[in-house]
Protein backbone atom coordinates (compact mmCIF):
# COMPACT_ATOMS: atom_id res chain seq x y z
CA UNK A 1 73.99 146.04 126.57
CA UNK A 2 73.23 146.27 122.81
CA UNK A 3 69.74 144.96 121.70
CA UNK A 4 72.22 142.46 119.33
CA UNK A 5 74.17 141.41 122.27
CA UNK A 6 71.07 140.57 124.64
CA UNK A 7 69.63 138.70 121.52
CA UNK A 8 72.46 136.67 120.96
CA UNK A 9 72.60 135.98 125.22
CA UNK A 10 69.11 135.35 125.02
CA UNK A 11 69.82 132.98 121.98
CA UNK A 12 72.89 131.20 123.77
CA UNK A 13 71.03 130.41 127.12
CA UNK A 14 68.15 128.84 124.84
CA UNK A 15 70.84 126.78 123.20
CA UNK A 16 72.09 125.67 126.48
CA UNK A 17 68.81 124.79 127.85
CA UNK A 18 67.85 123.09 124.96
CA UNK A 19 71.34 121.02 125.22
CA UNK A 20 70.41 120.31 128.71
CA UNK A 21 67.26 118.94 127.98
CA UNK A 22 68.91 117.18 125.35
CA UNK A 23 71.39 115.50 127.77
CA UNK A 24 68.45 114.53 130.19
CA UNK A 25 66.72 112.91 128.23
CA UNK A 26 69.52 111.02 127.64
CA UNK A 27 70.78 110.43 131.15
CA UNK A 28 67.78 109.56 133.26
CA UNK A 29 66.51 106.55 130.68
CA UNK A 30 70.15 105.22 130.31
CA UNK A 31 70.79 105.32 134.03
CA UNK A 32 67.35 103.74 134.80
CA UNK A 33 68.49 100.91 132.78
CA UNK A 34 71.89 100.00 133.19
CA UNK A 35 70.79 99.71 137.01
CA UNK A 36 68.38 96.94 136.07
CA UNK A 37 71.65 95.45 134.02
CA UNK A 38 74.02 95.80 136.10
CA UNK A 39 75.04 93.95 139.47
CA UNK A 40 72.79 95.58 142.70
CA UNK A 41 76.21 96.22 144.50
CA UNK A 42 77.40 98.17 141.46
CA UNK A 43 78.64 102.17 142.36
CA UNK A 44 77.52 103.50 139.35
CA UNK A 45 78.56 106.66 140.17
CA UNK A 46 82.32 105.55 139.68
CA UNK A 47 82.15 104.60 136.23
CA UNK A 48 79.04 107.31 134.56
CA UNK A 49 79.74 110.56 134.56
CA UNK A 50 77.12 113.25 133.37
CA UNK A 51 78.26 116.64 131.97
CA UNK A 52 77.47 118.21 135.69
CA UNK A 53 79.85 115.83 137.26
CA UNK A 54 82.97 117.44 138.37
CA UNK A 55 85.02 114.64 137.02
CA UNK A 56 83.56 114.89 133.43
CA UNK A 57 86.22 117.45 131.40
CA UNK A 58 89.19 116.05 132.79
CA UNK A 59 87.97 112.03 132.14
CA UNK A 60 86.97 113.41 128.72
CA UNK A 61 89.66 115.59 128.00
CA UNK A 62 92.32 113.01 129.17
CA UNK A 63 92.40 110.76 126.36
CA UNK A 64 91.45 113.58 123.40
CA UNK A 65 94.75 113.14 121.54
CA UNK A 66 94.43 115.49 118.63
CA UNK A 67 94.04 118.59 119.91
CA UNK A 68 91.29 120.14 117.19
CA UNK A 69 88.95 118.44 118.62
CA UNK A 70 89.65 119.95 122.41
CA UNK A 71 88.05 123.17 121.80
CA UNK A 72 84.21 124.96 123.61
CA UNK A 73 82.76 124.31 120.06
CA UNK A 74 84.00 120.51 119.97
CA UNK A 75 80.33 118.44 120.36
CA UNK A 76 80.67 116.70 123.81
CA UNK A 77 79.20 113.13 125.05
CA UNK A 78 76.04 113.27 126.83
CA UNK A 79 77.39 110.34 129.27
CA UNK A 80 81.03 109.32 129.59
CA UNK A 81 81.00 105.49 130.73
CA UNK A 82 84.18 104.06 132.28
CA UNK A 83 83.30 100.32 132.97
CA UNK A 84 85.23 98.38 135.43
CA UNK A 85 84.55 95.42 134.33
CA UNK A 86 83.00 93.52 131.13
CA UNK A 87 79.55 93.28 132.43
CA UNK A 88 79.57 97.06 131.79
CA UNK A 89 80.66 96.80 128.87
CA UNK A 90 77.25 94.47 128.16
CA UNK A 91 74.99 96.75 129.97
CA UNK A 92 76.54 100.37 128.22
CA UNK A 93 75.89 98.23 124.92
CA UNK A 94 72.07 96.93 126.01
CA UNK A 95 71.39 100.35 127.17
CA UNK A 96 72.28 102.42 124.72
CA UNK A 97 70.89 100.47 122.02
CA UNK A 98 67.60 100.90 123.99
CA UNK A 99 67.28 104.12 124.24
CA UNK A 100 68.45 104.53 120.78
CA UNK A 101 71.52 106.66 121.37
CA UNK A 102 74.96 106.20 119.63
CA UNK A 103 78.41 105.19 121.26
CA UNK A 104 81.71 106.04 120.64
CA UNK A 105 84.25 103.47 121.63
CA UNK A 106 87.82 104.67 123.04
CA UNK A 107 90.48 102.96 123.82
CA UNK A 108 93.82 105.30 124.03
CA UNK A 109 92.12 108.13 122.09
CA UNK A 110 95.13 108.32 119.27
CA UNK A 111 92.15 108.61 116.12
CA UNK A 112 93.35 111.35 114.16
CA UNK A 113 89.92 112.24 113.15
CA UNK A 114 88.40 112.13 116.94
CA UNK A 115 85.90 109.18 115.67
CA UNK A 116 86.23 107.65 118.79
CA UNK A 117 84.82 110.36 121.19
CA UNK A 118 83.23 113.06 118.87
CA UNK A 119 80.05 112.92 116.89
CA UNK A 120 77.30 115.54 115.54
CA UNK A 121 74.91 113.02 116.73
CA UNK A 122 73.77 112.92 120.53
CA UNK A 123 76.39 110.35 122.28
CA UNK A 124 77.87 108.26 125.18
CA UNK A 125 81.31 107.37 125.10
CA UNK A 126 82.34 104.24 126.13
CA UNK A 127 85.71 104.55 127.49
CA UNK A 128 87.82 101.26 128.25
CA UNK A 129 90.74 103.10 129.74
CA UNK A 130 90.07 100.72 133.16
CA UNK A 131 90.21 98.02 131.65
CA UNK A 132 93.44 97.34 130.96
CA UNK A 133 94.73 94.22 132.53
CA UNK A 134 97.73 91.83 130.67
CA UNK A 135 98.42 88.44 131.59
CA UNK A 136 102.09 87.60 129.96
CA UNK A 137 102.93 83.72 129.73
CA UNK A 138 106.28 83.31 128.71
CA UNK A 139 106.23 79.55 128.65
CA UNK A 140 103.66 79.42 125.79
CA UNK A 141 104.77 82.68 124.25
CA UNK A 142 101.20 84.45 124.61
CA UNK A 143 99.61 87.45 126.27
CA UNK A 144 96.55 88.06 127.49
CA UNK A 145 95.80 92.13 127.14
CA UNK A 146 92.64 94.06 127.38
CA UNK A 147 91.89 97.01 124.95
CA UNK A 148 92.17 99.45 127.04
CA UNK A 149 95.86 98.75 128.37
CA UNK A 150 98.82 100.80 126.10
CA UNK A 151 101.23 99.38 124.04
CA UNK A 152 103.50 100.81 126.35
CA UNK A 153 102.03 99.07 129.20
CA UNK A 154 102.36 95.65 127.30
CA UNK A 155 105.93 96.19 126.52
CA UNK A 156 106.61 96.48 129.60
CA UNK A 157 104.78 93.41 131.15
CA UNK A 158 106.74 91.24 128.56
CA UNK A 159 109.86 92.69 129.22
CA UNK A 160 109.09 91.94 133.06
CA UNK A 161 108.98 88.15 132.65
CA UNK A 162 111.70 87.85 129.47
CA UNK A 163 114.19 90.20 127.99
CA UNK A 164 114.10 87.87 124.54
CA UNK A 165 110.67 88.34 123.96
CA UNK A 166 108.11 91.47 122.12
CA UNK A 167 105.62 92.13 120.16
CA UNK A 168 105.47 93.70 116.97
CA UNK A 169 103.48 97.22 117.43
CA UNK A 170 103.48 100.54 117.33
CA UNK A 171 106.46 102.83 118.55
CA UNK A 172 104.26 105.21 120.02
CA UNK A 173 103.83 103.98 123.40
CA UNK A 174 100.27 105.86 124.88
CA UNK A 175 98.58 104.15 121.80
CA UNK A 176 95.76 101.94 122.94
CA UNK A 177 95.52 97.90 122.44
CA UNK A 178 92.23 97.95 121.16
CA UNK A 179 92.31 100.73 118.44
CA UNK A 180 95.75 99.68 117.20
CA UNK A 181 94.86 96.01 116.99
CA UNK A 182 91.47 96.01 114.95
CA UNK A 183 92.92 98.44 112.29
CA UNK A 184 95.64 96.42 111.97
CA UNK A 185 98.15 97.41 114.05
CA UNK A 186 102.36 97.82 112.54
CA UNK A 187 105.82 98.87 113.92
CA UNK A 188 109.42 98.69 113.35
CA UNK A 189 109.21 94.40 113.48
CA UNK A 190 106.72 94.52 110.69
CA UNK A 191 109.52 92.98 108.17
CA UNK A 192 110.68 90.44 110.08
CA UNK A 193 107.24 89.58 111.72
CA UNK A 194 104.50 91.41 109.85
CA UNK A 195 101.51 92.97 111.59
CA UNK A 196 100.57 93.11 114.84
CA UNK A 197 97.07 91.35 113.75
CA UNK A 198 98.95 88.47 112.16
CA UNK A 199 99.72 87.18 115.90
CA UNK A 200 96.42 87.06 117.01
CA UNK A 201 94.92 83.84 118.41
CA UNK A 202 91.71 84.66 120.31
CA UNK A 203 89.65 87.95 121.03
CA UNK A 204 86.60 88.53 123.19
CA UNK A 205 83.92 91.14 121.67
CA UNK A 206 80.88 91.80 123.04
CA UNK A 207 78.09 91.61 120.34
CA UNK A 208 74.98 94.49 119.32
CA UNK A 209 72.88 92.06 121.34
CA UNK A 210 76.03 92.26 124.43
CA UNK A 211 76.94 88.86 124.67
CA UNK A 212 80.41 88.41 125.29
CA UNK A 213 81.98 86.10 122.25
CA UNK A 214 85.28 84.33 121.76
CA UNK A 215 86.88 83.11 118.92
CA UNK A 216 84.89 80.01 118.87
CA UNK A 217 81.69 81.47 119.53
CA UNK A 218 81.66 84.64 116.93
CA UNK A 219 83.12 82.13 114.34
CA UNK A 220 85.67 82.73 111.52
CA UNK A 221 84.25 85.45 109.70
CA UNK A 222 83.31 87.94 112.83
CA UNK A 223 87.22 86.47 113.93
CA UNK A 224 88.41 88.02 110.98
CA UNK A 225 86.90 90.92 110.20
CA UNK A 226 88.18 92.30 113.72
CA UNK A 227 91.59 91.79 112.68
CA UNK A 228 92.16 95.05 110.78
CA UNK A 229 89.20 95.37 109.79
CA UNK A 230 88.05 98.52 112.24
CA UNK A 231 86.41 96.97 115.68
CA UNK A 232 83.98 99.76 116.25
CA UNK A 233 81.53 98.67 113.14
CA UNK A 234 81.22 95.16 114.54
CA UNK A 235 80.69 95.22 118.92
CA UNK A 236 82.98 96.41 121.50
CA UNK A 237 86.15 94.71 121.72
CA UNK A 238 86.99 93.51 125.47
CA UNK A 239 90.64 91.78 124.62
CA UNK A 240 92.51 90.33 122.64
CA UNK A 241 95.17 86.92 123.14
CA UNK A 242 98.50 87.34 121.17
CA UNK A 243 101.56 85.34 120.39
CA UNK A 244 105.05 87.10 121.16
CA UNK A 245 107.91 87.05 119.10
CA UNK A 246 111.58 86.23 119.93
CA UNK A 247 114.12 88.89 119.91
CA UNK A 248 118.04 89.41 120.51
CA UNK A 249 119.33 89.82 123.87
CA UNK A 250 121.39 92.58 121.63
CA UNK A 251 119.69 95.00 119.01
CA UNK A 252 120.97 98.02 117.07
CA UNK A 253 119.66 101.26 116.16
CA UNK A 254 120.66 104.43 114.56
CA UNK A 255 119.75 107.90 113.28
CA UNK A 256 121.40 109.36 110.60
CA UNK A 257 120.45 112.88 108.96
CA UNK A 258 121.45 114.17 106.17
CA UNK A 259 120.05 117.32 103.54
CA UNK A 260 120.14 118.38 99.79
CA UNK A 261 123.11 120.11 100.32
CA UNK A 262 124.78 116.73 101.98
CA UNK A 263 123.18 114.75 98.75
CA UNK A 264 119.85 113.58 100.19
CA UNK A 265 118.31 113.53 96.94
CA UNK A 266 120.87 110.34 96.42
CA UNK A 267 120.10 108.98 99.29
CA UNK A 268 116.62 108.88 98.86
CA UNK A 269 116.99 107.45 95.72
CA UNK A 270 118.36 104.59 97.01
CA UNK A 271 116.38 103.85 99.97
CA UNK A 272 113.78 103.45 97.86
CA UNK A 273 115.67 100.15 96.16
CA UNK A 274 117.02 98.68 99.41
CA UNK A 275 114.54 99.48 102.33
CA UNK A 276 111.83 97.17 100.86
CA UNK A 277 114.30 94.49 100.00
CA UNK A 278 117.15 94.19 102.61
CA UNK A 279 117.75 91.64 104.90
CA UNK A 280 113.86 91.94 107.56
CA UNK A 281 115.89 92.01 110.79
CA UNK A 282 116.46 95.51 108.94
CA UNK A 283 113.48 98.31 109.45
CA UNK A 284 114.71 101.66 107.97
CA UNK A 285 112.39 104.55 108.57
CA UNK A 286 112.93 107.39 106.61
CA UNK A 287 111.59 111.29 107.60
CA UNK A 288 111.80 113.88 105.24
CA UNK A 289 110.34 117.27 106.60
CA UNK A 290 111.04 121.00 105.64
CA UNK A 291 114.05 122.54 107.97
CA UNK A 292 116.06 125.79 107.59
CA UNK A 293 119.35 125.56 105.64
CA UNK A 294 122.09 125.03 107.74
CA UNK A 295 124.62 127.61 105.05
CA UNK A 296 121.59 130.09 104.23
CA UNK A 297 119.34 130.62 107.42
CA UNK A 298 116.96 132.80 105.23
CA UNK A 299 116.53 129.17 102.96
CA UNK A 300 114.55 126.47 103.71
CA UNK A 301 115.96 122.49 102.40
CA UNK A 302 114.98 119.40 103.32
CA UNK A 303 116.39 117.20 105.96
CA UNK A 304 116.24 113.37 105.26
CA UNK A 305 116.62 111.05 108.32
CA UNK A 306 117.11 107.78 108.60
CA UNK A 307 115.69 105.92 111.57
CA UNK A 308 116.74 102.23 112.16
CA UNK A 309 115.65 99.32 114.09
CA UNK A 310 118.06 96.09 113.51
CA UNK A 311 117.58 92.58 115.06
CA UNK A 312 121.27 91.79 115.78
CA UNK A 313 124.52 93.55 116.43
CA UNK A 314 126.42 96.84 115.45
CA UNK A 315 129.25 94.73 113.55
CA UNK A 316 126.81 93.13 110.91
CA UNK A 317 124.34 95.90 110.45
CA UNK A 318 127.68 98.12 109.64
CA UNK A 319 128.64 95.40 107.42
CA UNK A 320 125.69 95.01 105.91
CA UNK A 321 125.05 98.87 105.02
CA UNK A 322 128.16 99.36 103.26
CA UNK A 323 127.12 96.64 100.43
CA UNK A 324 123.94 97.52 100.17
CA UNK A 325 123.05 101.05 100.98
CA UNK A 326 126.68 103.01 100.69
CA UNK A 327 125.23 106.39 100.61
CA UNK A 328 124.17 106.41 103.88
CA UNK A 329 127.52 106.57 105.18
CA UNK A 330 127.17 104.27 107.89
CA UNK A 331 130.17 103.94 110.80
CA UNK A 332 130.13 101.93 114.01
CA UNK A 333 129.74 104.94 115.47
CA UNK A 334 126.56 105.89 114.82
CA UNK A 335 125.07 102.57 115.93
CA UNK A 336 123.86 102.14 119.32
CA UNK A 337 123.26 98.27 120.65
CA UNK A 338 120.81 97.65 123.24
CA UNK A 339 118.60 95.62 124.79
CA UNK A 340 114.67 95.42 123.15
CA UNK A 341 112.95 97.15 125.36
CA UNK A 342 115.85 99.97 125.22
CA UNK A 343 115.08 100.38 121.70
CA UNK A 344 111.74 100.29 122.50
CA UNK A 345 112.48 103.64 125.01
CA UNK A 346 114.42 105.24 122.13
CA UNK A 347 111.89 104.48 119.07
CA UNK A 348 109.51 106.79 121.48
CA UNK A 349 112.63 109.28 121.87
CA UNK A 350 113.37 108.83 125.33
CA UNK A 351 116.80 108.78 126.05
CA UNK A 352 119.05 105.39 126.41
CA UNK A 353 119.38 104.40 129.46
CA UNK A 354 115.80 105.75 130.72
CA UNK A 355 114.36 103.39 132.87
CA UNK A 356 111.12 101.03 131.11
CA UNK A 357 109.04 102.54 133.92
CA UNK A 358 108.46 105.13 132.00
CA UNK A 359 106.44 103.08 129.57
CA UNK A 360 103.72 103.02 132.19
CA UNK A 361 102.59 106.86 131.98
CA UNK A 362 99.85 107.60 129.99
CA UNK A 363 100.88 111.66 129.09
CA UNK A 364 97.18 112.45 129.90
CA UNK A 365 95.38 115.64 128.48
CA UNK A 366 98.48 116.24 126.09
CA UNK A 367 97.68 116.59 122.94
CA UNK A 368 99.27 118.50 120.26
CA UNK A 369 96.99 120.24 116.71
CA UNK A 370 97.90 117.52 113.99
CA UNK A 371 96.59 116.25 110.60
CA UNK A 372 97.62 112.85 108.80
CA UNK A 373 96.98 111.42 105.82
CA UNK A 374 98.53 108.11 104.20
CA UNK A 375 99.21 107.04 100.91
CA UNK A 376 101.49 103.61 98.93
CA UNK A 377 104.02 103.77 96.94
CA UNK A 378 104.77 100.77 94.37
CA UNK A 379 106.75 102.23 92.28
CA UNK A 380 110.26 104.10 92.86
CA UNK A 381 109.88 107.65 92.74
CA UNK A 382 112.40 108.95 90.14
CA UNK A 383 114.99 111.69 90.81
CA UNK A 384 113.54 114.08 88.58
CA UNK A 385 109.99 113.28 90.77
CA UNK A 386 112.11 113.84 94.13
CA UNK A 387 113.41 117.23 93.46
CA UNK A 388 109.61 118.66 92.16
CA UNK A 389 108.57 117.34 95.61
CA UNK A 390 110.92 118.75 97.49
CA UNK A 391 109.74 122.18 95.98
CA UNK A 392 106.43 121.78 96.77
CA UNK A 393 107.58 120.88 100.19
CA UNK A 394 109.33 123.91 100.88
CA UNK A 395 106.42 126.32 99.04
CA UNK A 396 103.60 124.47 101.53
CA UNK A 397 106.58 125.05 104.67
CA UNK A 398 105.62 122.36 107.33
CA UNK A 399 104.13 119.28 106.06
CA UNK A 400 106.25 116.38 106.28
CA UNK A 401 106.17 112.73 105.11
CA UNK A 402 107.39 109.33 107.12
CA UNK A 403 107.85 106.62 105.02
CA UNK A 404 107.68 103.06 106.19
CA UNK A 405 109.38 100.69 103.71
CA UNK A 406 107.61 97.00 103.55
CA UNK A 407 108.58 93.74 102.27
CA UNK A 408 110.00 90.50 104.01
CA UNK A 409 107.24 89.21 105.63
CA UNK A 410 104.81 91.43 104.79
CA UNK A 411 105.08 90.11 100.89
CA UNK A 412 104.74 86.71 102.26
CA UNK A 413 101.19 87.14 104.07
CA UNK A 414 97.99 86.83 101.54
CA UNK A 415 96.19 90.19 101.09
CA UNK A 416 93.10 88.40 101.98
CA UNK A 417 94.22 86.75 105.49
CA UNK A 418 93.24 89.61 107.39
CA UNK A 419 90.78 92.87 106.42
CA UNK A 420 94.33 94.91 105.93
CA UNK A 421 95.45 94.40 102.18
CA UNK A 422 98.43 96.39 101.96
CA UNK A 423 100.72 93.78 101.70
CA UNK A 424 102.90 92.22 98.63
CA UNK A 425 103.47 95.15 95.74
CA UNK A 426 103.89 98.11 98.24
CA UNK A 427 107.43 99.48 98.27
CA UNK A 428 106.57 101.83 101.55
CA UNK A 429 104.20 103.31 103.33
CA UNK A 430 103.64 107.23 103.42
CA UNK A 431 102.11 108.81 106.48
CA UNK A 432 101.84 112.52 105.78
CA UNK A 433 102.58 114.79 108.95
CA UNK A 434 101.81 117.57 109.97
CA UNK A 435 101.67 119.00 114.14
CA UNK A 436 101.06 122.90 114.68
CA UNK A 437 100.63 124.97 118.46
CA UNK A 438 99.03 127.68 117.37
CA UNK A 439 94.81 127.38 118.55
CA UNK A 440 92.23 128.94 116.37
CA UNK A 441 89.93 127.53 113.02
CA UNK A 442 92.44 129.60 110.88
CA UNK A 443 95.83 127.94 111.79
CA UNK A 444 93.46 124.35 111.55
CA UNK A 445 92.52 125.43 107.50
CA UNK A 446 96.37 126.70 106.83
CA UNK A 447 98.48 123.50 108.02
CA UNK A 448 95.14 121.06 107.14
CA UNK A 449 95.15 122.43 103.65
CA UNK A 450 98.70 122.49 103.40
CA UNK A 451 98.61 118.42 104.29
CA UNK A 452 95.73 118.35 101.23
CA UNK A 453 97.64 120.20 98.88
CA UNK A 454 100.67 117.69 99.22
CA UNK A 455 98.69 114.83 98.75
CA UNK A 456 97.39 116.08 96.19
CA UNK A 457 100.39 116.96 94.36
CA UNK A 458 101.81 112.87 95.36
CA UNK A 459 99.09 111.67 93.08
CA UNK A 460 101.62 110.45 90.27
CA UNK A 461 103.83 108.55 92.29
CA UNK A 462 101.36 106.51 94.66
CA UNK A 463 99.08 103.46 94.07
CA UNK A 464 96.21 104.00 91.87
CA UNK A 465 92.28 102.37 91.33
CA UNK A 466 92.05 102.62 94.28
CA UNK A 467 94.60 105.35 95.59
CA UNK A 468 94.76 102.81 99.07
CA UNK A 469 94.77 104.17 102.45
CA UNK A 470 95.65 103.14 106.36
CA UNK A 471 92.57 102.97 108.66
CA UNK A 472 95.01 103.71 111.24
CA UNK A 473 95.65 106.48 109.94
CA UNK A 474 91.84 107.61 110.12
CA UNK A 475 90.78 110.37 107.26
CA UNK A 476 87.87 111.50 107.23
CA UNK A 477 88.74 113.63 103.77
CA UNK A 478 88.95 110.58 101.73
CA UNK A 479 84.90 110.04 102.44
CA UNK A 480 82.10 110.34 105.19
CA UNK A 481 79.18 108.16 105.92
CA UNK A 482 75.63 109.78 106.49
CA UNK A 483 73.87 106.38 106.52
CA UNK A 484 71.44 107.36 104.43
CA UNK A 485 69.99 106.03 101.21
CA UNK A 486 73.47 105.75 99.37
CA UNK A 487 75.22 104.73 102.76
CA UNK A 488 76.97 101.52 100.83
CA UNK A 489 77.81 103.89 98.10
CA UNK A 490 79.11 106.41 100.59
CA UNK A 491 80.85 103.48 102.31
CA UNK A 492 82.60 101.82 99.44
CA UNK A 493 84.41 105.29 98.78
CA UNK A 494 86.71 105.08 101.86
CA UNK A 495 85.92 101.18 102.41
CA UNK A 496 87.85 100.81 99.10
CA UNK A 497 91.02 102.71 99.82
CA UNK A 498 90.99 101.36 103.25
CA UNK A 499 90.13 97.76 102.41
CA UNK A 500 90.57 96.99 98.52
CA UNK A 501 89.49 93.67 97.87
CA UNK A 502 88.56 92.88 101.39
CA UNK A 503 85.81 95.33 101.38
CA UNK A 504 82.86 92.82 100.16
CA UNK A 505 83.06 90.37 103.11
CA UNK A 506 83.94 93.26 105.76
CA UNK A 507 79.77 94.52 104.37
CA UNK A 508 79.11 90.82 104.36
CA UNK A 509 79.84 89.79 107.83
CA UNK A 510 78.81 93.46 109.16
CA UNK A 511 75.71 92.67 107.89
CA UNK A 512 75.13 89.41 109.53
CA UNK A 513 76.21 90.37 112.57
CA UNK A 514 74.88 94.25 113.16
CA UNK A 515 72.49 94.23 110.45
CA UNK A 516 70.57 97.19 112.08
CA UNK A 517 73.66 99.07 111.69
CA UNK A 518 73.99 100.42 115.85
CA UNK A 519 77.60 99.83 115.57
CA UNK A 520 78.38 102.73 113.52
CA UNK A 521 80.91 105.83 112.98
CA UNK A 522 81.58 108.08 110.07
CA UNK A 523 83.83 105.50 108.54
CA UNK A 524 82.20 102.39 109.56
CA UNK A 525 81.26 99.34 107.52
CA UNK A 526 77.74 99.44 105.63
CA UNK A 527 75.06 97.42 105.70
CA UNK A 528 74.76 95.72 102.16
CA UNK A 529 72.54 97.64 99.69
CA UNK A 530 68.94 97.85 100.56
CA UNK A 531 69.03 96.60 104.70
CA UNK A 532 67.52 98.42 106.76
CA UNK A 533 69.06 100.50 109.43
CA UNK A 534 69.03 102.71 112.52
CA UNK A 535 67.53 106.04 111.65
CA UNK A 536 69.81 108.51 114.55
């Protein structure tokens, strides 16, 4: 052994004693405590899990959904919590605030940036994944669903007791409740019915001081605020109580493809004056992503694709299409009609016909390497616009856009009635994609800078002052807390894009009701200016 080499073991070892004390210091206090909060007949075993407990990588790893942040230099949780029930929930919260240690909340792990289970900070992670029970009453049209249960997993319970009844979510179906409801929460309903947050009725959080709180009892502003407005910088939130929707016993869907050399440019063109304005039984999704050239393999074009969800049958949609959006080309055909929860399978790109079952498996420890980013566009992009894109698209090679058209009822809601403010004025959506397989920091900076350098280039066409943003679509390059002296100036950075508007009574009512700031994560709410808060 070189003297460098036995330095740097000698160096390690220190580090890993030093993390070790670290996470024992940690551990014994916490433990000591959430026995004395907890009820006597309690295993606590089953739901805390140290980093020397056998159990601990796989319950961690299970719900990491990005990858990146899956790697030996990733910082891990000094305690992974997995309450059973809410009083857990109260005691994790009591505890930790005790001892002075942050959480992390996770629900279904789908943060892009990993806010929910990594920090720099030392950690616990609260993990609802067990609690996950849904209550469906199809006589009042409501469910009853916990935050840690999936959206698949509610589909499915609704389709169990109607088959002309939903609920207008995501199409991904591992996503969990609780993450996809406070930051708003959207799918392919979201014309017809708007966001998932706009059928809430009741929630139960449980408060920095872990009381358990219903809609009654946190009052309207706390109500509001965790209706897009990012759960994790206001309490832990247990459930949530939400009104279905009605839908056909029969609805359509399609995907048509088509690339420059088939006229996408065109088509493009004009999906961006119909998709916002069409009939809202009507969601079009469009893709547009790099692909080799079907005539010149050595050529790269881009492939447009047109993914549909329509509230009623083949015959109309057909109908429909040709008036409104000829270029797509639209036959009977291509149409597939099928039940809700079918297109509920297919959305997630399971084949027709796959049983709903399916739905019910969580795909643990499964991640892919991916970086989004999101951006709105209120304006049509020109032609002219299109084509300079589509360069730049082929020049970065990977990066891809989705864009999600609005309008219907989504112009109807105020911008104000929930924390999310993207409403009236936004043509569509753009979620910026990009997945890669390839482990290792230097395939992370390629295909992460080559997700920057398109956004970067979109700046002309998107919404300006402020250039908004999705928190669901968590990015951490738009602006990071420290929580320092300028932590509201830090804040309103991302706050703005996220927010807009809204952003002033999010600080307001985070401030009444955290105003030592425990509930916090690098893109949390600030205090107001000046109040004083936890020093980590």
């Amino acid at each position: 052994m070189t003297e460098a080499s036995g330095l740097l073991s000698i160096l390690l070892l220190l580090l890993h004693v030093s993390v070790s004390l670290a996470d024992s210091s940690v551990y014994s206090p916490f433990l000591d405590c959430l026995h004395k909060h907890t009820d006597p007949s309690d295993n606590l075993s089953d739901i805390v899990y140290a980093k020397t407990n056998v159990s601990y990588t796989s319950v961690l790893e299970n719900y990491i959904r990005n990858a990146r942040f899956n790697t030996s230099s990733t910082p891990k949780p000094s305690i992974i919590v997995t309450p059973l029930k809410e009083s857990h929930v109260q005691a994790t919260v009591i505890c930790a605030k005790d001892i002075g240690v942050q959480i992390k909340i996770r629900s279904g792990g789908h943060d892009y940036e990993g806010t929910s289970y990594v920090s720099d900070q030392p950690f616990i992670i609260l993990d609802l994944f067990n609690l996950r029970n849904i209550s469906v009453d199809v006589q009042n049209e409501v469910a009853f669903v916990q935050s840690g249960a999936t959206l698949g997993e509610l589909y499915y319970r609704i389709w169990e007791k109607s088959k002309v009844h939903g609920f207008p979510a995501g199409v991904c179906p591992t996503v969990g409740v609780g993450g996809h409801l406070t930051g708003g929460g959207y799918g392919n309903m979201l014309r017809k019915y708007g966001l998932s947050v706009d059928h809430v009725i009741d929630a139960t959080i449980v408060d920095v001081n872990g009381r358990i709180l219903n809609k009654d009892s946190m009052g309207e502003d706390l109500f509001w605020a965790i209706k897009g407005g990012g759960g994790g910088s206001f309490g832990v939130i247990l459930s949530y109580t939400v009104k279905l929707v009605r839908v056909p016993e029969i609805v359509t869907v399609f995907r048509v493809e088509k690339r420059l050399e088939e006229n996408a440019t065109d088509l493009v063109v004009q999906w961006q004056n119909v998709a916002p304005h069409i009939d809202d039984r009507l969601f079009m999704r469009l893709l547009l992503q790099p692909v080799t050239s079907k005539v010149n393999k050595n050529q790269k074009t881009i492939r447009a694709s047109v993914v549909t969800l329509f509230l009623g049958r083949a015959d109309e949609l057909v109908t429909l299409l040709e008036k409104e959006f000829p270029l797509l080309g639209l036959k009977k055909e291509n149409c597939n009609e099928t039940s809700w929860i079918d297109s509920v399978l297919w959305w997630a790109n399971f084949d027709l016909g796959t049983k709903p079952e399916v739905l019910l498996d969580r795909n643990l420890n499964s991640a892919n390497f991916l970086k989004r980013k999101s951006d709105y566009v209120q304006t049509p992009i020109s032609r002219d616009g299109l084509e300079w894109i589509w360069k730049k698209m082929i020049e970065l090679g990977k990066t891809g856009f989705v864009f999600n058209p609005y309008g219907g009822r989504m112009s109807k809601i105020p911008s104000d009635a929930t924390p999310f403010p993207h409403r009236a004025g936004n043509l569509f959506k753009i979620q910026y994609s990009v997945n890669w397989n390839e482990p290792g920091s230097e395939a992370d900076r390629n295909f992460i800078t080559q997700a920057r350098r398109l956004y970067s280039y979109m700046t002309p066409f998107v919404s300006k002052n402020p250039r908004s943003a999705f928190l669901n679509y968590r990015d951490l390059d738009i602006g990071i807390n420290h929580f320092g002296e300028k932590s509201f100036e830090e804040g309103q950075v991302y706050g703005r894009k996220y927010f807009n508007d809204n952003f002033e009574r999010l600080v307001k009512v985070k401030s009444s009701v955290d105003p030592r700031n425990f509930f916090s994560n690098e893109q949390s709410i600030p205090l107001l200016p000046n109040a004083p808060s936890i020093k980590r």
